[in-house]
ModelCIF file with pLDDT and N, C-alpha, C, O atoms, coordinates in Angstrom:
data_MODEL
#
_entry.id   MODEL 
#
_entity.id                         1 
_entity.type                       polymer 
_entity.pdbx_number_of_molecules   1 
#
_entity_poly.entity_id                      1 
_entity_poly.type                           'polypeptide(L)' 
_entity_poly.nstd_linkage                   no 
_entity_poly.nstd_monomer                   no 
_entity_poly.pdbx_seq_one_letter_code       
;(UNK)(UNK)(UNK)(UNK)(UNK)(UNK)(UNK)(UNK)(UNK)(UNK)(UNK)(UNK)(UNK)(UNK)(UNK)(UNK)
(UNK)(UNK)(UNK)(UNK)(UNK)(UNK)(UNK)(UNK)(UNK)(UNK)(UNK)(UNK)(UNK)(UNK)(UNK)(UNK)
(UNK)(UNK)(UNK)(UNK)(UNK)(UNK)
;
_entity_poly.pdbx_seq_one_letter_code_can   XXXXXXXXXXXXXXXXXXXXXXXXXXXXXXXXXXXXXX 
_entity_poly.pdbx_strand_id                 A 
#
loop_
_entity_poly_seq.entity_id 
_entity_poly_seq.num 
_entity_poly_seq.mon_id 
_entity_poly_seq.hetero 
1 1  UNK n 
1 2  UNK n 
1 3  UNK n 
1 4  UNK n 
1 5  UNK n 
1 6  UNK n 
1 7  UNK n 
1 8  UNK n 
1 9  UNK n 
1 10 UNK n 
1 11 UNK n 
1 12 UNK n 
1 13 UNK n 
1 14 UNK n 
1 15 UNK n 
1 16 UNK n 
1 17 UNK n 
1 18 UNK n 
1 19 UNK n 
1 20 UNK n 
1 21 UNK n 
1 22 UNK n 
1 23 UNK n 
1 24 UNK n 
1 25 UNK n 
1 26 UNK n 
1 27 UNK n 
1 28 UNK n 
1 29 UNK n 
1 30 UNK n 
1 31 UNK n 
1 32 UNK n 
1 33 UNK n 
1 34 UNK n 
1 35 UNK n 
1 36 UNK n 
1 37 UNK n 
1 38 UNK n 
#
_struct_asym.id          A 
_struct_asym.entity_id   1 
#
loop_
_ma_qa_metric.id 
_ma_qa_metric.mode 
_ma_qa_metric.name 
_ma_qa_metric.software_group_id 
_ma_qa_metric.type 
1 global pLDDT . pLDDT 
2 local  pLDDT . pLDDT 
#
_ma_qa_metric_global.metric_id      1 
_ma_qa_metric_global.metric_value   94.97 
_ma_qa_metric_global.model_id       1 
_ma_qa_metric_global.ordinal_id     1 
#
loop_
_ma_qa_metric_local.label_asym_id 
_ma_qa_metric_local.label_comp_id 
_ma_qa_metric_local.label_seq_id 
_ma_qa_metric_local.metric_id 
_ma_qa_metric_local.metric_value 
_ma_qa_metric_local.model_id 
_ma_qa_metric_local.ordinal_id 
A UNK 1  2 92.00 1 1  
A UNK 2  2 91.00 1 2  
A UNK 3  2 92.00 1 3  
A UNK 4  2 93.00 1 4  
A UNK 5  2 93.00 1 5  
A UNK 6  2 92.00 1 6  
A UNK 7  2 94.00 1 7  
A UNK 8  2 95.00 1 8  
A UNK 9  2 95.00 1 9  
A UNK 10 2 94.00 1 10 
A UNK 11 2 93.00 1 11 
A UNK 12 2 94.00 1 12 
A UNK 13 2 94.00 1 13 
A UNK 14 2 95.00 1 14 
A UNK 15 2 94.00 1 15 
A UNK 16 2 95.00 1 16 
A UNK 17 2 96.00 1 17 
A UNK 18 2 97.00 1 18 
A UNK 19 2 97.00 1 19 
A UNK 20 2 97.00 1 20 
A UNK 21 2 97.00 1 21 
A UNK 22 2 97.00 1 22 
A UNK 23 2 97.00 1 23 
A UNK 24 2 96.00 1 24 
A UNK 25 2 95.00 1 25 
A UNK 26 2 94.00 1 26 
A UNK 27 2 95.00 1 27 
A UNK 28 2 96.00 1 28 
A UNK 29 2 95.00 1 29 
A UNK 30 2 95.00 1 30 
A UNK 31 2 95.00 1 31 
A UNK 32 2 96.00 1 32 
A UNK 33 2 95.00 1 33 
A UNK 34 2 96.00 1 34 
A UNK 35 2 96.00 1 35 
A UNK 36 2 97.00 1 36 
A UNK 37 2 97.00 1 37 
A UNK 38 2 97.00 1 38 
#
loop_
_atom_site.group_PDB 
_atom_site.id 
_atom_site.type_symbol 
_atom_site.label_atom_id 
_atom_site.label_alt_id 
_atom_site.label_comp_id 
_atom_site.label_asym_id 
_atom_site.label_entity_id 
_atom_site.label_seq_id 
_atom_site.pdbx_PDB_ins_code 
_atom_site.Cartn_x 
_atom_site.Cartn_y 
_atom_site.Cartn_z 
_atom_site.occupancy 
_atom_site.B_iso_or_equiv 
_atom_site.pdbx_formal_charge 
_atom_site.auth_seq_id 
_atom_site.auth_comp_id 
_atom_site.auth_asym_id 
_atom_site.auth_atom_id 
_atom_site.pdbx_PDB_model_num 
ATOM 1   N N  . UNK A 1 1  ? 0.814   -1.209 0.000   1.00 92.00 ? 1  UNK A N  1 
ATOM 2   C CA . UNK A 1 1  ? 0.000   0.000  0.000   1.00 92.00 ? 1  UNK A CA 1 
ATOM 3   C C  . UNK A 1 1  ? 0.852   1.266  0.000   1.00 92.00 ? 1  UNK A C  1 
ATOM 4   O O  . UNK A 1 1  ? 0.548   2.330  -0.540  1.00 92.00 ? 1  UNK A O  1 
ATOM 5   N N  . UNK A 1 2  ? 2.135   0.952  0.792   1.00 91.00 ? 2  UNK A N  1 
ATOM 6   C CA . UNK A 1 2  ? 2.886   2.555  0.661   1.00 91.00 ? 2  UNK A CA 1 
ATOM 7   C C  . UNK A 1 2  ? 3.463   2.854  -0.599  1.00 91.00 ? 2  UNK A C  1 
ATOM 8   O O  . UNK A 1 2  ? 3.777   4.035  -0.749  1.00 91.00 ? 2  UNK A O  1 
ATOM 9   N N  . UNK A 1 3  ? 3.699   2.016  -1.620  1.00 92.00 ? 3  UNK A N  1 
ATOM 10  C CA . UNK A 1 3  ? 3.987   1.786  -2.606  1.00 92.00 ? 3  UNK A CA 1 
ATOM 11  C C  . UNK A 1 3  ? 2.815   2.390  -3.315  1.00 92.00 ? 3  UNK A C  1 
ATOM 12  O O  . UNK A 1 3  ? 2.904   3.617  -3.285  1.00 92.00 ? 3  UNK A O  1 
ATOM 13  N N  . UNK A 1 4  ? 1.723   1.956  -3.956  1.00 93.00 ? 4  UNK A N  1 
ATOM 14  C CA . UNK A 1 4  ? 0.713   2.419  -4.334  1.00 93.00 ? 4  UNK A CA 1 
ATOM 15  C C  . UNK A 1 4  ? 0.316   3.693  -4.153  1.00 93.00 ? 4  UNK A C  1 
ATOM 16  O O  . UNK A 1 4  ? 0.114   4.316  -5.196  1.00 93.00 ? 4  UNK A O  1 
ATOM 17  N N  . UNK A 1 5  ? 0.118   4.350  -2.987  1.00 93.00 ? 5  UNK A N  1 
ATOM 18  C CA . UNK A 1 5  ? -0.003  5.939  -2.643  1.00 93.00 ? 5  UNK A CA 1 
ATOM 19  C C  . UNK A 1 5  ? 1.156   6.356  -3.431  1.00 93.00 ? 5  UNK A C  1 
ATOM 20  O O  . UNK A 1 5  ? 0.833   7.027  -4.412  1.00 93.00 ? 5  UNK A O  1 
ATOM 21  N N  . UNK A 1 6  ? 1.824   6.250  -3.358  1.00 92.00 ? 6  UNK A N  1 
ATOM 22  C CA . UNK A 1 6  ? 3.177   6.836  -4.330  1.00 92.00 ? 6  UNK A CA 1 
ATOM 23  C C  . UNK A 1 6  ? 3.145   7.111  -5.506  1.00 92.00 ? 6  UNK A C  1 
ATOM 24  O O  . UNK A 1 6  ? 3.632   8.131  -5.995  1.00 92.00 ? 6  UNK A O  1 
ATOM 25  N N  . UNK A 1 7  ? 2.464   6.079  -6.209  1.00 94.00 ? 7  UNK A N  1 
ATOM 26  C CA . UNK A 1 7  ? 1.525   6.278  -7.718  1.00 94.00 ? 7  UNK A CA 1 
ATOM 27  C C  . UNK A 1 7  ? 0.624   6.499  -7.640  1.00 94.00 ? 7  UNK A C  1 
ATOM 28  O O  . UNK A 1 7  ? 0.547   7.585  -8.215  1.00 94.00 ? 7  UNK A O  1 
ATOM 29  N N  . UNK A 1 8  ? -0.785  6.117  -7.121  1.00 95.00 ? 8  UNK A N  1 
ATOM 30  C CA . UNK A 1 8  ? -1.738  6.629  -7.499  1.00 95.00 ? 8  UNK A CA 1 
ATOM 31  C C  . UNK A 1 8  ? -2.699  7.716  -7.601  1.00 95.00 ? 8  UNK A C  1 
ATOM 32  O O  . UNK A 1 8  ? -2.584  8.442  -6.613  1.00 95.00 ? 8  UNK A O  1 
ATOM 33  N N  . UNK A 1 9  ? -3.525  8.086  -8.336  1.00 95.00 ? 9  UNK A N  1 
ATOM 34  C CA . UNK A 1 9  ? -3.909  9.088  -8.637  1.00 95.00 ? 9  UNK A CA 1 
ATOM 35  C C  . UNK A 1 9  ? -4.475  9.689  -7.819  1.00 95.00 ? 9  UNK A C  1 
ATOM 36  O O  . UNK A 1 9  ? -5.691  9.646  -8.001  1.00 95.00 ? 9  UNK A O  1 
ATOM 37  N N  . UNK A 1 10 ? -4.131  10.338 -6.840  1.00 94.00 ? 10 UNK A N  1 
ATOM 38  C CA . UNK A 1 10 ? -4.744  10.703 -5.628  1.00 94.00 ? 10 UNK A CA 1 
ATOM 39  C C  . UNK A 1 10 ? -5.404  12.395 -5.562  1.00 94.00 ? 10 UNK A C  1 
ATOM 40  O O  . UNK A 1 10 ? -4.589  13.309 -5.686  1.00 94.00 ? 10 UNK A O  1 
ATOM 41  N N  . UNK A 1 11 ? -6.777  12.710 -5.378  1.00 93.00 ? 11 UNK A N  1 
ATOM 42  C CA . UNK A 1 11 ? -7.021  14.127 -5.767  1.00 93.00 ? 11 UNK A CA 1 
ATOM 43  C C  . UNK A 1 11 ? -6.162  15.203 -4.129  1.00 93.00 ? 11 UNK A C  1 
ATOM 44  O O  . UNK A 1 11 ? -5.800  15.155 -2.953  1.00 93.00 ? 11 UNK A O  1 
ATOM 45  N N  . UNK A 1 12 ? -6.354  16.346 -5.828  1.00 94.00 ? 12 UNK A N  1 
ATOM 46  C CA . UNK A 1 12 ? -5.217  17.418 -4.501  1.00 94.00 ? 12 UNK A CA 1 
ATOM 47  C C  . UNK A 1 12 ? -3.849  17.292 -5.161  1.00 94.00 ? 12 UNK A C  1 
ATOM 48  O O  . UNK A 1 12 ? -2.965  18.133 -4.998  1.00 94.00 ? 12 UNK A O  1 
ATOM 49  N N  . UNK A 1 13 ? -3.750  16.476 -5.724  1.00 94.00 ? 13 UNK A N  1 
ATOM 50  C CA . UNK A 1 13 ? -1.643  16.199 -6.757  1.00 94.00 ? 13 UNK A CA 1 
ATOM 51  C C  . UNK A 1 13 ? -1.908  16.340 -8.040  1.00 94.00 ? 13 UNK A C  1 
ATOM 52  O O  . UNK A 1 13 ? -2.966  16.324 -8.669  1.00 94.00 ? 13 UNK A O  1 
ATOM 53  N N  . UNK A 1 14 ? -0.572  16.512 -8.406  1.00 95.00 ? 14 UNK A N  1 
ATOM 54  C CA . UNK A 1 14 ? -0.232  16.744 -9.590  1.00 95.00 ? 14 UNK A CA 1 
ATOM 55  C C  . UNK A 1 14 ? 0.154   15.084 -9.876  1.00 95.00 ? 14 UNK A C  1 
ATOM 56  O O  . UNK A 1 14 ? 0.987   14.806 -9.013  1.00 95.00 ? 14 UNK A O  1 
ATOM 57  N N  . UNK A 1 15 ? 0.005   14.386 -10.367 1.00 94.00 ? 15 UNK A N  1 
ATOM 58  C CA . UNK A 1 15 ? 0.360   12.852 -10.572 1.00 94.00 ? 15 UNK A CA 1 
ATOM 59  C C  . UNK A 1 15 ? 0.635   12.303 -11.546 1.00 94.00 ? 15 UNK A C  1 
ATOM 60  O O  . UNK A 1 15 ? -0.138  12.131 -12.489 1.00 94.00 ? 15 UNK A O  1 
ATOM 61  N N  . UNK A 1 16 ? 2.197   11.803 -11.460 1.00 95.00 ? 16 UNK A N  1 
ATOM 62  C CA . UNK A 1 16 ? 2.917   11.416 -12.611 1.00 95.00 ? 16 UNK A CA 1 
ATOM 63  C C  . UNK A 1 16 ? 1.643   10.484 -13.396 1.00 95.00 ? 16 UNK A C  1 
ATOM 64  O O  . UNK A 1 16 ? 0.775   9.862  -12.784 1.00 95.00 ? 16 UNK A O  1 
ATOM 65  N N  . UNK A 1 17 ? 1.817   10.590 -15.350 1.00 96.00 ? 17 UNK A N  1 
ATOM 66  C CA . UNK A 1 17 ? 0.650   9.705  -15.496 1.00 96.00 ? 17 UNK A CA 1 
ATOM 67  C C  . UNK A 1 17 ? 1.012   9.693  -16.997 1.00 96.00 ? 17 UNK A C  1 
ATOM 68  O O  . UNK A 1 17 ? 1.685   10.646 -17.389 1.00 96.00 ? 17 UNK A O  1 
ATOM 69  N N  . UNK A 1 18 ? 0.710   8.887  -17.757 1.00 97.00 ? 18 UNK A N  1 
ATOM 70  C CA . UNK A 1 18 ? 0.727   8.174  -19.341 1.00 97.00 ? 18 UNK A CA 1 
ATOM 71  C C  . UNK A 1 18 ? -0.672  8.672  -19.160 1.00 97.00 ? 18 UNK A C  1 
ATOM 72  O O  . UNK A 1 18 ? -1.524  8.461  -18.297 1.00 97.00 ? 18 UNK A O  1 
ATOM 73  N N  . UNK A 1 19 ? -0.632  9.510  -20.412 1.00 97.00 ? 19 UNK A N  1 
ATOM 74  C CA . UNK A 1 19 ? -2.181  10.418 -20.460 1.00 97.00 ? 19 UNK A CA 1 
ATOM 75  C C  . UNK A 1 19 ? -2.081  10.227 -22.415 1.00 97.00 ? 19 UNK A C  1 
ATOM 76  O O  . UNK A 1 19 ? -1.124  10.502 -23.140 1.00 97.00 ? 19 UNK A O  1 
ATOM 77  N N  . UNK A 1 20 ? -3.545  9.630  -22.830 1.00 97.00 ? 20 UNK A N  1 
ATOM 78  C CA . UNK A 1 20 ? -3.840  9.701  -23.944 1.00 97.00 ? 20 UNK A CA 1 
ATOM 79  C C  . UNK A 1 20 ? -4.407  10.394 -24.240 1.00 97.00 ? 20 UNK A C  1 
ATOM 80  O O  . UNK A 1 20 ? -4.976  10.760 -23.211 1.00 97.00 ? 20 UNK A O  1 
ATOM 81  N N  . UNK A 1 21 ? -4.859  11.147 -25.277 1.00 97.00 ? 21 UNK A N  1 
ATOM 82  C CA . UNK A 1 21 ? -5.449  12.768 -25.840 1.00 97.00 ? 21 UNK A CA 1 
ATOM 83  C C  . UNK A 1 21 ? -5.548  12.162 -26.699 1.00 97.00 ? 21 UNK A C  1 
ATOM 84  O O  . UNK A 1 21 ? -4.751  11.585 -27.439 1.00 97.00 ? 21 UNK A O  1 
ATOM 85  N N  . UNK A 1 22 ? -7.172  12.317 -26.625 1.00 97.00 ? 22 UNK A N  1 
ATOM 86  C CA . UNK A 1 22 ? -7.860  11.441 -27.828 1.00 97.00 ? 22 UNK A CA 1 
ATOM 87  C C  . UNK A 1 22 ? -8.779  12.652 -28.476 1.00 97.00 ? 22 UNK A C  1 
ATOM 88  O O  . UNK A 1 22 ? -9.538  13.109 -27.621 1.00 97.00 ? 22 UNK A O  1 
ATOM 89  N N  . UNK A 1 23 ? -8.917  13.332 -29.851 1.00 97.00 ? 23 UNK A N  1 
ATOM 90  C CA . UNK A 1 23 ? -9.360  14.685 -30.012 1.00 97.00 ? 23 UNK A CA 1 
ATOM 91  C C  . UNK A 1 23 ? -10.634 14.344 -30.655 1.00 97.00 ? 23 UNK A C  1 
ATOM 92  O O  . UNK A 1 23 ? -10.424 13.278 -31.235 1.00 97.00 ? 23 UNK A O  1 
ATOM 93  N N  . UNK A 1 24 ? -11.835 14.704 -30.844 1.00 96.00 ? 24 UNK A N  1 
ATOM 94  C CA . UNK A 1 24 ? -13.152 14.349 -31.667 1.00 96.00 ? 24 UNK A CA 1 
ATOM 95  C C  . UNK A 1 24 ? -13.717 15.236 -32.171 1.00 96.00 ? 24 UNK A C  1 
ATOM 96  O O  . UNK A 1 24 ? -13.314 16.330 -31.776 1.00 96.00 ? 24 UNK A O  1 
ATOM 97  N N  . UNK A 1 25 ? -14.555 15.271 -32.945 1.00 95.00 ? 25 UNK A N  1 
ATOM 98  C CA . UNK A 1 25 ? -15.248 16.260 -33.425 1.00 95.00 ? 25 UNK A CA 1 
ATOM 99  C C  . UNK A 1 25 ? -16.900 16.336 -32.622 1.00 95.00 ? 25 UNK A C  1 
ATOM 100 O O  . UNK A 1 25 ? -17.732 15.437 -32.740 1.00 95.00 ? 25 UNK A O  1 
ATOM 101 N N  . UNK A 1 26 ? -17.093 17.486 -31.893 1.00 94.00 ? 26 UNK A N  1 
ATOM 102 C CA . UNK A 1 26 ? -17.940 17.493 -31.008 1.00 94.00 ? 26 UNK A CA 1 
ATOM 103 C C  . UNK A 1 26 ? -18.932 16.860 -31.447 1.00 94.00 ? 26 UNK A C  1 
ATOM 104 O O  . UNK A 1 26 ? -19.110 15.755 -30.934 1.00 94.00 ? 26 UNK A O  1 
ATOM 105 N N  . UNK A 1 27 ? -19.790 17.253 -32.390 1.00 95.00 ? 27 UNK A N  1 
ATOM 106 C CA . UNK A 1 27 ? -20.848 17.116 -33.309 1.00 95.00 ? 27 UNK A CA 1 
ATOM 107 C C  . UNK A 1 27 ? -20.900 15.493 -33.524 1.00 95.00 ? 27 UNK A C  1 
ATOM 108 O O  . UNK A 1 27 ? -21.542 14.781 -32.752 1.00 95.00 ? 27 UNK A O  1 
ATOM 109 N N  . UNK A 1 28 ? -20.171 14.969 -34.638 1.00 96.00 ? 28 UNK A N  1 
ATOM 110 C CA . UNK A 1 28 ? -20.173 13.519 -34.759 1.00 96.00 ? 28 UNK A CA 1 
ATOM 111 C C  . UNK A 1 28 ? -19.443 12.803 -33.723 1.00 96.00 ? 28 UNK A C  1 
ATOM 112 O O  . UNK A 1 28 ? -19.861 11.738 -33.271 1.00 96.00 ? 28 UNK A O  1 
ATOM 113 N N  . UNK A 1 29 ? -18.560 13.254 -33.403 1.00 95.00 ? 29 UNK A N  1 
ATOM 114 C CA . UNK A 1 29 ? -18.020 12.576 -32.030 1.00 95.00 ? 29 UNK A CA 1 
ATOM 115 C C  . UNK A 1 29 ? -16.658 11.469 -33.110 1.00 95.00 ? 29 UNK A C  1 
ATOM 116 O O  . UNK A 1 29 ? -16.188 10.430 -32.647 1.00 95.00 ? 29 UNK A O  1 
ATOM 117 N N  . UNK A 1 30 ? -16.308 11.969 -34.382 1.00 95.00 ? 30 UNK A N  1 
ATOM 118 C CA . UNK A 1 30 ? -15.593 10.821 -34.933 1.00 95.00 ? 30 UNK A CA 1 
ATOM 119 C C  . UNK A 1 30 ? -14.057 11.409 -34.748 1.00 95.00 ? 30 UNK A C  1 
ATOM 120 O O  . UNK A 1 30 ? -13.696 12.569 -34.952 1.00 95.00 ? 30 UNK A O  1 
ATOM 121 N N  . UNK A 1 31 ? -13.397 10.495 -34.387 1.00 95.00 ? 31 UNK A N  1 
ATOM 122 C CA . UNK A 1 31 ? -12.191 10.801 -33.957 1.00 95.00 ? 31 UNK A CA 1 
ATOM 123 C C  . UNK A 1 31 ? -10.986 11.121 -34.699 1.00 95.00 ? 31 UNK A C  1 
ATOM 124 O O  . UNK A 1 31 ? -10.471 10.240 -35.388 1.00 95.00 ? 31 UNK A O  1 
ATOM 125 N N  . UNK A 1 32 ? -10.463 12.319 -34.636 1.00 96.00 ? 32 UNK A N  1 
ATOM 126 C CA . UNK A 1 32 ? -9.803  12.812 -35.492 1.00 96.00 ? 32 UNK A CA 1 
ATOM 127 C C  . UNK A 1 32 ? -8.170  12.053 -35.258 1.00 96.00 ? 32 UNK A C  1 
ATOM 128 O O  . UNK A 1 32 ? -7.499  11.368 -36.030 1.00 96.00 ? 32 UNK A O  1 
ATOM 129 N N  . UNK A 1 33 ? -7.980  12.394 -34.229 1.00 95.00 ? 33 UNK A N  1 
ATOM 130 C CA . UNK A 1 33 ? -6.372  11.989 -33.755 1.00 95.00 ? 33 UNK A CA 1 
ATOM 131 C C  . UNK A 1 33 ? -5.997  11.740 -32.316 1.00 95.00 ? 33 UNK A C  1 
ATOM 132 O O  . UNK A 1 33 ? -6.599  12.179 -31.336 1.00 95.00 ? 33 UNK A O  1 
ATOM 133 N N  . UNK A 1 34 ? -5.079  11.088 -32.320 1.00 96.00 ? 34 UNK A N  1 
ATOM 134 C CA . UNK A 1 34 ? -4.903  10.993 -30.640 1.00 96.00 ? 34 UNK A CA 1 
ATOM 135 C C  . UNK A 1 34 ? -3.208  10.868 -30.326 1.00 96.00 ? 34 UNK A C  1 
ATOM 136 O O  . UNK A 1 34 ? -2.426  10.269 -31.064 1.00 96.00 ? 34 UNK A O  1 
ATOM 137 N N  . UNK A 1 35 ? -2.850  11.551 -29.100 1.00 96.00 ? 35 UNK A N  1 
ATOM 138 C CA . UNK A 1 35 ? -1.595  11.661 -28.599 1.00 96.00 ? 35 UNK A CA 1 
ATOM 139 C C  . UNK A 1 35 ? -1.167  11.124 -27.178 1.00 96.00 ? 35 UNK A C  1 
ATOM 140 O O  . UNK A 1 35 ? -1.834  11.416 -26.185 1.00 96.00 ? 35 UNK A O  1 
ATOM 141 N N  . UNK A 1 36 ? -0.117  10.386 -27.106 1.00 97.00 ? 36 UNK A N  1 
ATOM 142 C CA . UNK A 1 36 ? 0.415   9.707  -25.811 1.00 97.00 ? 36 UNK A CA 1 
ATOM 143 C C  . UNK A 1 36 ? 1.269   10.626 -25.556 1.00 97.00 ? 36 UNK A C  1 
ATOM 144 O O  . UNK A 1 36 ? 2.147   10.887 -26.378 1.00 97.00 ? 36 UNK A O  1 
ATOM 145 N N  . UNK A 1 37 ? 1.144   11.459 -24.059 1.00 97.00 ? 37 UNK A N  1 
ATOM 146 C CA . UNK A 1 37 ? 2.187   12.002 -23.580 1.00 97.00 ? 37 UNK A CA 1 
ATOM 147 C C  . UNK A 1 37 ? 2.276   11.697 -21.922 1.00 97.00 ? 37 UNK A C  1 
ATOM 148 O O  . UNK A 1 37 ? 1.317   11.447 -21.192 1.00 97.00 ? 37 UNK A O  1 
ATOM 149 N N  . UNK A 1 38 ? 3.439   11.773 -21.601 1.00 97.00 ? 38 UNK A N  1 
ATOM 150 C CA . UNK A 1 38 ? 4.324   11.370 -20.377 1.00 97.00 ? 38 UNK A CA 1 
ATOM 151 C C  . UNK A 1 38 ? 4.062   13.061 -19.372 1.00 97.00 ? 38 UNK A C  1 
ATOM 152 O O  . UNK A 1 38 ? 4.601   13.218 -18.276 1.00 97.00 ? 38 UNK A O  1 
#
């Protein structure tokens, strides 16, 4: 568990994270592009 608090996404932090950005078009909702950033 002390391990885990260390990573996880805990509200109130800034938390290291592999975040996908997935972009759409509001309207149809069809997905234009998407980005993996660290």
């Amino acid at each position: 568990d002390d391990v885990v608090q260390i990573y996880t996404l805990q509200e109130g932090r800034a938390c290291p994270a592999v975040s996908l950005y997935v972009t759409l078009d509001e309207a149809t909702l069809d997905i234009k592009s998407s980005e993996t950033r660290l």
